[in-house]
PDB file of N, CA and C in Angstrom:
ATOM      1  N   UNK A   1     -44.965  72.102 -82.657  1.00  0.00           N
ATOM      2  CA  UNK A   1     -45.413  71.521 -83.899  1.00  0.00           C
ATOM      3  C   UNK A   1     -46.103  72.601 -84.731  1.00  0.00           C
ATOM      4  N   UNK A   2     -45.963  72.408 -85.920  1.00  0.00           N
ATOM      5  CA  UNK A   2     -46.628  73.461 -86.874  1.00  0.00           C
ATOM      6  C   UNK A   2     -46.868  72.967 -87.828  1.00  0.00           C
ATOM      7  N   UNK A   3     -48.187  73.474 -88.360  1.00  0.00           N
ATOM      8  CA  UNK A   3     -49.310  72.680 -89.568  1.00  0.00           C
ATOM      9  C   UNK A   3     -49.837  73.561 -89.994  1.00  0.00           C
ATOM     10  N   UNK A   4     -50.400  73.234 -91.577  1.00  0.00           N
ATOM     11  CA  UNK A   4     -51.070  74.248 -92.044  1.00  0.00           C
ATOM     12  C   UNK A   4     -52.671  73.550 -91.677  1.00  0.00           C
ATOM     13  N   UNK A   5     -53.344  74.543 -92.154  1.00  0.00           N
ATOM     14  CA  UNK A   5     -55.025  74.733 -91.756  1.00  0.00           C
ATOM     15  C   UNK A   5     -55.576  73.460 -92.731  1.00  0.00           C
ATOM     16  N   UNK A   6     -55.150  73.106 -93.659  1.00  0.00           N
ATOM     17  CA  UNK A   6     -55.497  72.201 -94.685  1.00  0.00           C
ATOM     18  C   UNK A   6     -55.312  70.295 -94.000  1.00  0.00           C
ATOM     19  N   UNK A   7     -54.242  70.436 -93.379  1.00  0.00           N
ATOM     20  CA  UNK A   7     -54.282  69.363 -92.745  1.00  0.00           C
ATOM     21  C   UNK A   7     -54.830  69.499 -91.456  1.00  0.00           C
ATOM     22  N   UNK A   8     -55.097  70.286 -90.309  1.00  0.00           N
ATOM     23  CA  UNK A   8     -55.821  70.598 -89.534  1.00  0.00           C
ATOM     24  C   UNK A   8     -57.318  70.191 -89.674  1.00  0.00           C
ATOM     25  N   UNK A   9     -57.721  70.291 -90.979  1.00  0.00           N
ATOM     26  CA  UNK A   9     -58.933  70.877 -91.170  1.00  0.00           C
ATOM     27  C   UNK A   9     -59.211  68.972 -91.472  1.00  0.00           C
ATOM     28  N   UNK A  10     -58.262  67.806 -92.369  1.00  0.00           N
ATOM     29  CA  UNK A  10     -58.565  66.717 -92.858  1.00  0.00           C
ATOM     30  C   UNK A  10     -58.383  65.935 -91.906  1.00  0.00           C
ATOM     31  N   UNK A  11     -57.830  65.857 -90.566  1.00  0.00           N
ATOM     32  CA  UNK A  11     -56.994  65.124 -89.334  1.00  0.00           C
ATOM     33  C   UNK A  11     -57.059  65.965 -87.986  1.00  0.00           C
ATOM     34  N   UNK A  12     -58.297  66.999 -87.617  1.00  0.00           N
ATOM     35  CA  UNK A  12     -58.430  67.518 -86.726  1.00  0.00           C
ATOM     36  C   UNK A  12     -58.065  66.788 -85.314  1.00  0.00           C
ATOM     37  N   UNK A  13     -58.707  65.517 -85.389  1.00  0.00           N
ATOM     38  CA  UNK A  13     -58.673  64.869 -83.790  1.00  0.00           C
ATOM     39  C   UNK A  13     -57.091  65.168 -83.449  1.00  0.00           C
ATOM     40  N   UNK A  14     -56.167  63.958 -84.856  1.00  0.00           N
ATOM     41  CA  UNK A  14     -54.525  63.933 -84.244  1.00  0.00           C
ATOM     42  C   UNK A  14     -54.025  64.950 -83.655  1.00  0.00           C
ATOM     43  N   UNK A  15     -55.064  66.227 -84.474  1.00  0.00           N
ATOM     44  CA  UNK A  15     -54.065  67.738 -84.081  1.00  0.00           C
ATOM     45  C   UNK A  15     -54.497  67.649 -82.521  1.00  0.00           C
ATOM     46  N   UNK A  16     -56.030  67.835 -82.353  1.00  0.00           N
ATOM     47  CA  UNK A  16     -56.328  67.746 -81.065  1.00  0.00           C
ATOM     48  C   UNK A  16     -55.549  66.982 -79.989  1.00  0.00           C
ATOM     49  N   UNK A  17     -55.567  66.087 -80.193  1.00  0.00           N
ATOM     50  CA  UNK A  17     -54.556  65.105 -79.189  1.00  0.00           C
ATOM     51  C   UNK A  17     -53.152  65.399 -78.950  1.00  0.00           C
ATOM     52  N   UNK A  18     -52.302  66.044 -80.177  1.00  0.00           N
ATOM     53  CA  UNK A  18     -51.342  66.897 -80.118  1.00  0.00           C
ATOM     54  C   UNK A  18     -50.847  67.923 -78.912  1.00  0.00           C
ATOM     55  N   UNK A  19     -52.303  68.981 -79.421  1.00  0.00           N
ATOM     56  CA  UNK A  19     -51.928  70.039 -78.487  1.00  0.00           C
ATOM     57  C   UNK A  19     -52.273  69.542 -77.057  1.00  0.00           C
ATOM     58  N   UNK A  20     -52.828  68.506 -76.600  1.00  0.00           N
ATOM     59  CA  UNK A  20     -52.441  68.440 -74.987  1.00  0.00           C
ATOM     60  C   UNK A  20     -51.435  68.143 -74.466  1.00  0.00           C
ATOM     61  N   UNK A  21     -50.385  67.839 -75.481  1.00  0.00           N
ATOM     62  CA  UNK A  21     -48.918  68.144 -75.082  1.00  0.00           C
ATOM     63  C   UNK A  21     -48.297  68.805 -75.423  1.00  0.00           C
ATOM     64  N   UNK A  22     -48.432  69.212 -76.479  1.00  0.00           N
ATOM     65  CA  UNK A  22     -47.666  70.709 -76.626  1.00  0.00           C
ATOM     66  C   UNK A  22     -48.506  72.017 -78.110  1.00  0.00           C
ATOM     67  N   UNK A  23     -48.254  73.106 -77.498  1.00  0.00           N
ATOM     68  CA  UNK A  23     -49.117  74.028 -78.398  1.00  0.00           C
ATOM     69  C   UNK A  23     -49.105  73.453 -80.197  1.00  0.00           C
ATOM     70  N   UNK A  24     -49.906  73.888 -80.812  1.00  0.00           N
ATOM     71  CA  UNK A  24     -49.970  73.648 -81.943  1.00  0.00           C
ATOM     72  C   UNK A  24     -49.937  74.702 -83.139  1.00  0.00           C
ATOM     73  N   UNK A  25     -49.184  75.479 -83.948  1.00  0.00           N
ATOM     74  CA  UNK A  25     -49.246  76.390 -84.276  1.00  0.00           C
ATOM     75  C   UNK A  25     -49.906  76.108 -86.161  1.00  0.00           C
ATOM     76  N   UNK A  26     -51.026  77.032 -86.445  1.00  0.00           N
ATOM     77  CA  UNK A  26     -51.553  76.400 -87.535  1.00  0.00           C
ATOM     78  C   UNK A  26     -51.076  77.660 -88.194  1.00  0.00           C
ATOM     79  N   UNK A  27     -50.476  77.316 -90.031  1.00  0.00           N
ATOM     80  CA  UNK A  27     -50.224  78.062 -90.700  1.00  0.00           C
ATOM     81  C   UNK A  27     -51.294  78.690 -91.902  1.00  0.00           C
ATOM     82  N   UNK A  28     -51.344  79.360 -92.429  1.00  0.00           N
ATOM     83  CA  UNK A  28     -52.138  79.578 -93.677  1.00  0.00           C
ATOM     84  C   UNK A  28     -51.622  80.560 -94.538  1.00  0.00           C
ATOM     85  N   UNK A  29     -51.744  79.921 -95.732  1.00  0.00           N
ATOM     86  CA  UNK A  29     -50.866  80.857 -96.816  1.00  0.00           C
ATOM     87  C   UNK A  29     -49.155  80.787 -96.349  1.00  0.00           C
ATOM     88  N   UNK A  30     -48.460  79.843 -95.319  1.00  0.00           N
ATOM     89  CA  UNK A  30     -47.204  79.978 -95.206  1.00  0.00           C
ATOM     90  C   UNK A  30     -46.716  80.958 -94.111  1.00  0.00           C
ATOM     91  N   UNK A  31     -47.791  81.348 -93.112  1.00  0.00           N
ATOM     92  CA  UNK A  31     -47.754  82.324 -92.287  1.00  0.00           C
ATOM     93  C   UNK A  31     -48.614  82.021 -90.705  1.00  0.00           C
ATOM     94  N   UNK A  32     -48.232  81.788 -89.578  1.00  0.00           N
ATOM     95  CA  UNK A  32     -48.601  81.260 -88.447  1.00  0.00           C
ATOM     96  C   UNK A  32     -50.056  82.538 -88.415  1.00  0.00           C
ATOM     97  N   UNK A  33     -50.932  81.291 -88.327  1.00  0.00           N
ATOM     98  CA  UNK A  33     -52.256  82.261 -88.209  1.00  0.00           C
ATOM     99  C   UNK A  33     -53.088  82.486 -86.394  1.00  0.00           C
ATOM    100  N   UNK A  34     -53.358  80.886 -86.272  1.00  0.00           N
ATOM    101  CA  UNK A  34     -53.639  80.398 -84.981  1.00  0.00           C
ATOM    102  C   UNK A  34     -52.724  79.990 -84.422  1.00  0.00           C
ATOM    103  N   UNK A  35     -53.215  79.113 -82.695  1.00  0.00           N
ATOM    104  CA  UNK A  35     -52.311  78.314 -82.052  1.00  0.00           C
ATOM    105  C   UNK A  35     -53.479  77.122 -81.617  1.00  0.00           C
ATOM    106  N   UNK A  36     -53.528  75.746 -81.634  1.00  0.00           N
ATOM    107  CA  UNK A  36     -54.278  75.155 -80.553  1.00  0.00           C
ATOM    108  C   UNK A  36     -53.351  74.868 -79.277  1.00  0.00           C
ATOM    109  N   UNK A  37     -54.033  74.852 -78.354  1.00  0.00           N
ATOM    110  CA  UNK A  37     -53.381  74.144 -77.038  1.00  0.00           C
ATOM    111  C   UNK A  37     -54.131  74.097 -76.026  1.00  0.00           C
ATOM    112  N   UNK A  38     -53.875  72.952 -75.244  1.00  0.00           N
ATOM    113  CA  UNK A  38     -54.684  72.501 -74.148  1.00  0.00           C
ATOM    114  C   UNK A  38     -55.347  73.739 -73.507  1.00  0.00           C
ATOM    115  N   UNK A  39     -56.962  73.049 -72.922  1.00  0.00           N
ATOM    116  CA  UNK A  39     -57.527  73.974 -72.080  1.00  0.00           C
ATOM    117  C   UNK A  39     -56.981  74.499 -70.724  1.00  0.00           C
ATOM    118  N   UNK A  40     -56.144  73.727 -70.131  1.00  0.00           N
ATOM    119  CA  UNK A  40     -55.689  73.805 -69.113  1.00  0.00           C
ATOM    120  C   UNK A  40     -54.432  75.004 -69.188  1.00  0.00           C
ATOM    121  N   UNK A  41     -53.718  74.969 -70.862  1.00  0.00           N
ATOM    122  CA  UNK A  41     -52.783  76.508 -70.586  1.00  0.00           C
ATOM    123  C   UNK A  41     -53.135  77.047 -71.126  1.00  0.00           C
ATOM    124  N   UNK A  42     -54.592  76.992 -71.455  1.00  0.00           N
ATOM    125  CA  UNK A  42     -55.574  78.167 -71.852  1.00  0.00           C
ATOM    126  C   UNK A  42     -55.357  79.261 -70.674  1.00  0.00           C
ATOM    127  N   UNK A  43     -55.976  78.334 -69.755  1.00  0.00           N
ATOM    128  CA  UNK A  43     -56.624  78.783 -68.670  1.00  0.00           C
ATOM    129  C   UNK A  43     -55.600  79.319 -67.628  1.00  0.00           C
ATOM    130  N   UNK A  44     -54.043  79.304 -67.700  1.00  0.00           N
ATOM    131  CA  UNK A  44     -52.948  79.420 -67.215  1.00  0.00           C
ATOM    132  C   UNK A  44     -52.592  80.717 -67.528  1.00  0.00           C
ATOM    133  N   UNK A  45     -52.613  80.588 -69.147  1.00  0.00           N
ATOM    134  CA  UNK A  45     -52.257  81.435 -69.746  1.00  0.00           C
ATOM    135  C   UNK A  45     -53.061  82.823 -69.687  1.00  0.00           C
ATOM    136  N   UNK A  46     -54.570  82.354 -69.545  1.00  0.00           N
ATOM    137  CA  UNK A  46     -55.638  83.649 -68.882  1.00  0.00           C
ATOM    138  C   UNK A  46     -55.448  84.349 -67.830  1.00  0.00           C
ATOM    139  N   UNK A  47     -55.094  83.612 -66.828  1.00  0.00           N
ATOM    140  CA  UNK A  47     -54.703  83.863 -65.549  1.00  0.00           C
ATOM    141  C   UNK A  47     -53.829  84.884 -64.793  1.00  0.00           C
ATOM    142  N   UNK A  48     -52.830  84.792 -66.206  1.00  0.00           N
ATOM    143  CA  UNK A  48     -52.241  85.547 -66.033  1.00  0.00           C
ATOM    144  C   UNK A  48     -51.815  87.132 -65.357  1.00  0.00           C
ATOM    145  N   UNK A  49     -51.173  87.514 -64.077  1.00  0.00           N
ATOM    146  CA  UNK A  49     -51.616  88.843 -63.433  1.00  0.00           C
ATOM    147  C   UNK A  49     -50.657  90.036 -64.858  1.00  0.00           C
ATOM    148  N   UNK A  50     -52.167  90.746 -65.164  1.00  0.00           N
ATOM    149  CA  UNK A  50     -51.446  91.614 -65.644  1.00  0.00           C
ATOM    150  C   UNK A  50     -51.731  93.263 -65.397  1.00  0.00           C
ATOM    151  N   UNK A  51     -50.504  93.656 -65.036  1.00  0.00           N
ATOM    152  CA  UNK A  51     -50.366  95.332 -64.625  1.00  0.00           C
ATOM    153  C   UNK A  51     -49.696  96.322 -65.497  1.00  0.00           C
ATOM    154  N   UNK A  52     -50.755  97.302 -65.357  1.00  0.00           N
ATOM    155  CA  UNK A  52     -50.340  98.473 -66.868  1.00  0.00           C
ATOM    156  C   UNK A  52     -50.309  99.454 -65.840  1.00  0.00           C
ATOM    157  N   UNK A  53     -49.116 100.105 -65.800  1.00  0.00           N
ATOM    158  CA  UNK A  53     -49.469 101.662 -64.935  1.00  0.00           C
ATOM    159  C   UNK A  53     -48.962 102.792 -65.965  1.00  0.00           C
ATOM    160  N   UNK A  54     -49.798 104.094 -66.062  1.00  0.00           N
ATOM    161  CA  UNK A  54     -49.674 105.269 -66.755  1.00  0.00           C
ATOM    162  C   UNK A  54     -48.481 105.554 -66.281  1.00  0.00           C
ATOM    163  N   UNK A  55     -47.413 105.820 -67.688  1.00  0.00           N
ATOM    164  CA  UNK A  55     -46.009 107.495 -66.816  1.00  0.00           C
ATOM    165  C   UNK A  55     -46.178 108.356 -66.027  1.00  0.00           C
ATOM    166  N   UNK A  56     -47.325 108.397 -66.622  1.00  0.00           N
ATOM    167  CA  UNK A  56     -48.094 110.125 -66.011  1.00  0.00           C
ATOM    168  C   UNK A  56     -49.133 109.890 -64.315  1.00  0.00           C
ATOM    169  N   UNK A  57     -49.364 108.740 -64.056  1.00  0.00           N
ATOM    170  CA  UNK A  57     -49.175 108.154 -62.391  1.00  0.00           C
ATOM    171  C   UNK A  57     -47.791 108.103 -61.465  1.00  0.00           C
ATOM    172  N   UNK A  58     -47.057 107.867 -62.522  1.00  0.00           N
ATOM    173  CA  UNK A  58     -46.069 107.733 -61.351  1.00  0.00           C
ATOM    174  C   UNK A  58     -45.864 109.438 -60.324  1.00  0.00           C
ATOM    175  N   UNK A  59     -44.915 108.797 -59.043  1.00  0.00           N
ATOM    176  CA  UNK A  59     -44.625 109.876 -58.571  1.00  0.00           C
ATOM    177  C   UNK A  59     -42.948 110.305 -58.682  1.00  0.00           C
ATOM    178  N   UNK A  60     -42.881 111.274 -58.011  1.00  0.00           N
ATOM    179  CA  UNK A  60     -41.794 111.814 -58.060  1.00  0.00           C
ATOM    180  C   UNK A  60     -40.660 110.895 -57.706  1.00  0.00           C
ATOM    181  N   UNK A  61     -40.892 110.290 -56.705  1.00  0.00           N
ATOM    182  CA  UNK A  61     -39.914 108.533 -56.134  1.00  0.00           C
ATOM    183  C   UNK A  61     -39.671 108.220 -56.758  1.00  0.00           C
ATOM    184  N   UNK A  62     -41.141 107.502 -57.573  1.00  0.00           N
ATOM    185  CA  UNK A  62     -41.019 106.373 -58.875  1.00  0.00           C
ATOM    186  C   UNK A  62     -40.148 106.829 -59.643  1.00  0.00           C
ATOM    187  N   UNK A  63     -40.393 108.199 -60.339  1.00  0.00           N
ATOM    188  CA  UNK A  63     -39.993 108.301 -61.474  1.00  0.00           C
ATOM    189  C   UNK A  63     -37.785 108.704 -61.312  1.00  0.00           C
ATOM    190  N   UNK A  64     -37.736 108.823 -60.330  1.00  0.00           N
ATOM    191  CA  UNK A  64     -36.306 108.879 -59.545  1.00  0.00           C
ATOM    192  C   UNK A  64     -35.488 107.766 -59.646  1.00  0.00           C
ATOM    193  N   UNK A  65     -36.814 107.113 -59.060  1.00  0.00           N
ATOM    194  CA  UNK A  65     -35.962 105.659 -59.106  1.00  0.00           C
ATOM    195  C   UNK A  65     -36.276 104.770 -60.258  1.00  0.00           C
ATOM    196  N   UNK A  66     -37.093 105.064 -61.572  1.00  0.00           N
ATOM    197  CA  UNK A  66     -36.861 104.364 -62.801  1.00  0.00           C
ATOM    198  C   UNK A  66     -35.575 104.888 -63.639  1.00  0.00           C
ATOM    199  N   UNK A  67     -35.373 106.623 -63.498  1.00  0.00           N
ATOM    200  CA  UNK A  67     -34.089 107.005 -63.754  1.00  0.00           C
ATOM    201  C   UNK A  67     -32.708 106.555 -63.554  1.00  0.00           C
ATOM    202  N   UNK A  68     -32.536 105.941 -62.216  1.00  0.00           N
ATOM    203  CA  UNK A  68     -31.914 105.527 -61.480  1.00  0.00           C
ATOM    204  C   UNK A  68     -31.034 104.029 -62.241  1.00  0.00           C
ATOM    205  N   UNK A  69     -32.155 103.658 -62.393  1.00  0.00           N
ATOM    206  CA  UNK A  69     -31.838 102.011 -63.057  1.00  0.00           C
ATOM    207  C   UNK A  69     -30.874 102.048 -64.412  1.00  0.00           C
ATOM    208  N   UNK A  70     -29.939 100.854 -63.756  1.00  0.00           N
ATOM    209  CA  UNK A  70     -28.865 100.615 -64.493  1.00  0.00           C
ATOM    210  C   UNK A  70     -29.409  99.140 -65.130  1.00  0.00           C
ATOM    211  N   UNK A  71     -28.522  98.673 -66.352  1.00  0.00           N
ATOM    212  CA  UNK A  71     -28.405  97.538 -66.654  1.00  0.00           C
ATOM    213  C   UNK A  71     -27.359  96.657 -66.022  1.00  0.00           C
ATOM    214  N   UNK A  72     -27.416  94.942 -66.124  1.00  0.00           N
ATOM    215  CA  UNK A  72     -26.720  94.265 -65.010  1.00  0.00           C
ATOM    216  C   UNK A  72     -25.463  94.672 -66.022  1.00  0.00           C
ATOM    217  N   UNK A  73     -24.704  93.903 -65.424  1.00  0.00           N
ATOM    218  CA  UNK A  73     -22.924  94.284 -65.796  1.00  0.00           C
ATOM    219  C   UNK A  73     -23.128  93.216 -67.372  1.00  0.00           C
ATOM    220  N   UNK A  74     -22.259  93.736 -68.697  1.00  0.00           N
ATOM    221  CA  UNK A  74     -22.357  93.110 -69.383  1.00  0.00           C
ATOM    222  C   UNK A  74     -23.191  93.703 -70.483  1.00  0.00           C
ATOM    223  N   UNK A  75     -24.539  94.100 -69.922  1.00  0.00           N
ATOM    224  CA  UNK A  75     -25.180  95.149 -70.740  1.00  0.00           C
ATOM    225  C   UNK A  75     -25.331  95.950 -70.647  1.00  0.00           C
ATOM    226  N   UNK A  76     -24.159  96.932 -70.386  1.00  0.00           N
ATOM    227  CA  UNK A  76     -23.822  98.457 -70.606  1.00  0.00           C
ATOM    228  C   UNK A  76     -24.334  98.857 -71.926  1.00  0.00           C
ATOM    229  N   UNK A  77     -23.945  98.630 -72.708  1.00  0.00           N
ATOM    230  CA  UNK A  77     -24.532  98.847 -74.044  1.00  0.00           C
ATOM    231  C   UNK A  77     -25.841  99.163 -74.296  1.00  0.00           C
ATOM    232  N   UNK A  78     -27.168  98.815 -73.438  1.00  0.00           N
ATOM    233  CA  UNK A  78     -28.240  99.459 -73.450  1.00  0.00           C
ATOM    234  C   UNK A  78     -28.503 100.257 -72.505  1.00  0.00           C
ATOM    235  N   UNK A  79     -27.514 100.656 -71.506  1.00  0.00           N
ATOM    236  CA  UNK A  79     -27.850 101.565 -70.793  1.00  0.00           C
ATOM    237  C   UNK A  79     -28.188 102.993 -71.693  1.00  0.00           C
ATOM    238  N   UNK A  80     -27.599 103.122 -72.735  1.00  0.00           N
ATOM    239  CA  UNK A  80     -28.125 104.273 -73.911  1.00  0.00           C
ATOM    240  C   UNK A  80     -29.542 104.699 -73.804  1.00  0.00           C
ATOM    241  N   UNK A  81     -30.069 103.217 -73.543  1.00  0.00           N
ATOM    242  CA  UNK A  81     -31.621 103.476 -73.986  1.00  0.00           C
ATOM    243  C   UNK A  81     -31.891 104.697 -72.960  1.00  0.00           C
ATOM    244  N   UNK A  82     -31.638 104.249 -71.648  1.00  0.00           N
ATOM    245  CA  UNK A  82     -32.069 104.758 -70.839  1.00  0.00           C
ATOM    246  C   UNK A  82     -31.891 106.072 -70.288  1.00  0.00           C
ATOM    247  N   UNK A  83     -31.089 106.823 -71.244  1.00  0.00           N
ATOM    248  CA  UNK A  83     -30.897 108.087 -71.326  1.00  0.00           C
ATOM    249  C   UNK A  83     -31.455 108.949 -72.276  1.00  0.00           C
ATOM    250  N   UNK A  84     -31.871 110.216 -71.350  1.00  0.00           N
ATOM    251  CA  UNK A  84     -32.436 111.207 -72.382  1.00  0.00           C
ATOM    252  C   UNK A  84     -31.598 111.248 -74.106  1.00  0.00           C
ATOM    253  N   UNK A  85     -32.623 111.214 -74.684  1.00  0.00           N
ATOM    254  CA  UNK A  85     -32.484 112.045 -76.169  1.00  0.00           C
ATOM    255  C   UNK A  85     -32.000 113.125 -76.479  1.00  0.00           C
ATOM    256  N   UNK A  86     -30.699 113.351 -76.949  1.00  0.00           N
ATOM    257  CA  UNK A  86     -29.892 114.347 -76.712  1.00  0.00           C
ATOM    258  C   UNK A  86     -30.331 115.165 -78.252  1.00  0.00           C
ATOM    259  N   UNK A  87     -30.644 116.144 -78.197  1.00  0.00           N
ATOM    260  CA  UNK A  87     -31.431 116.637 -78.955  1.00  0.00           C
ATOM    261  C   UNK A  87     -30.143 118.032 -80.039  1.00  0.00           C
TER     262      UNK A  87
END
């Protein structure tokens, strides 16, 4: 569902009651600003495990075997990416 801030702002509860079933995306000026949604995929959504590792950590393995990696069959076409920059 998507609303601007103006009706949000005159009918808050409905919105409220809304987003415990599904997110609520509020617009302003014609442009998605916020989201409401339940506390519960707040809290899901916080939860979330998230892992950042540096290039410059990896090891010699790693970095062998990120080279290594192909795309599944079908998307050959980005295997490009995954090649050096031919300069």
């Amino acid at each position: 569902m998507t609303t601007t801030t103006t009706a949000v702002s005159k009918t808050f509860g409905a919105y409220q009651d809304a987003a415990v079933r599904d997110p609520v995306i509020i617009t302003e000026n014609g442009r998605p600003r916020t989201v409401l949604l339940a506390y519960e995929d707040f809290v899901r959504l916080s939860k979330r495990d998230r892992r950042v590792d540096l290039t410059a950590e990896l090891s010699a393995d790693e970095i062998v075997a990120v080279e290594a990696v192909e795309m599944e069959p079908g998307l050959d076409l980005l295997n490009g990416e995954l090649l050096p920059a031919k300069v």
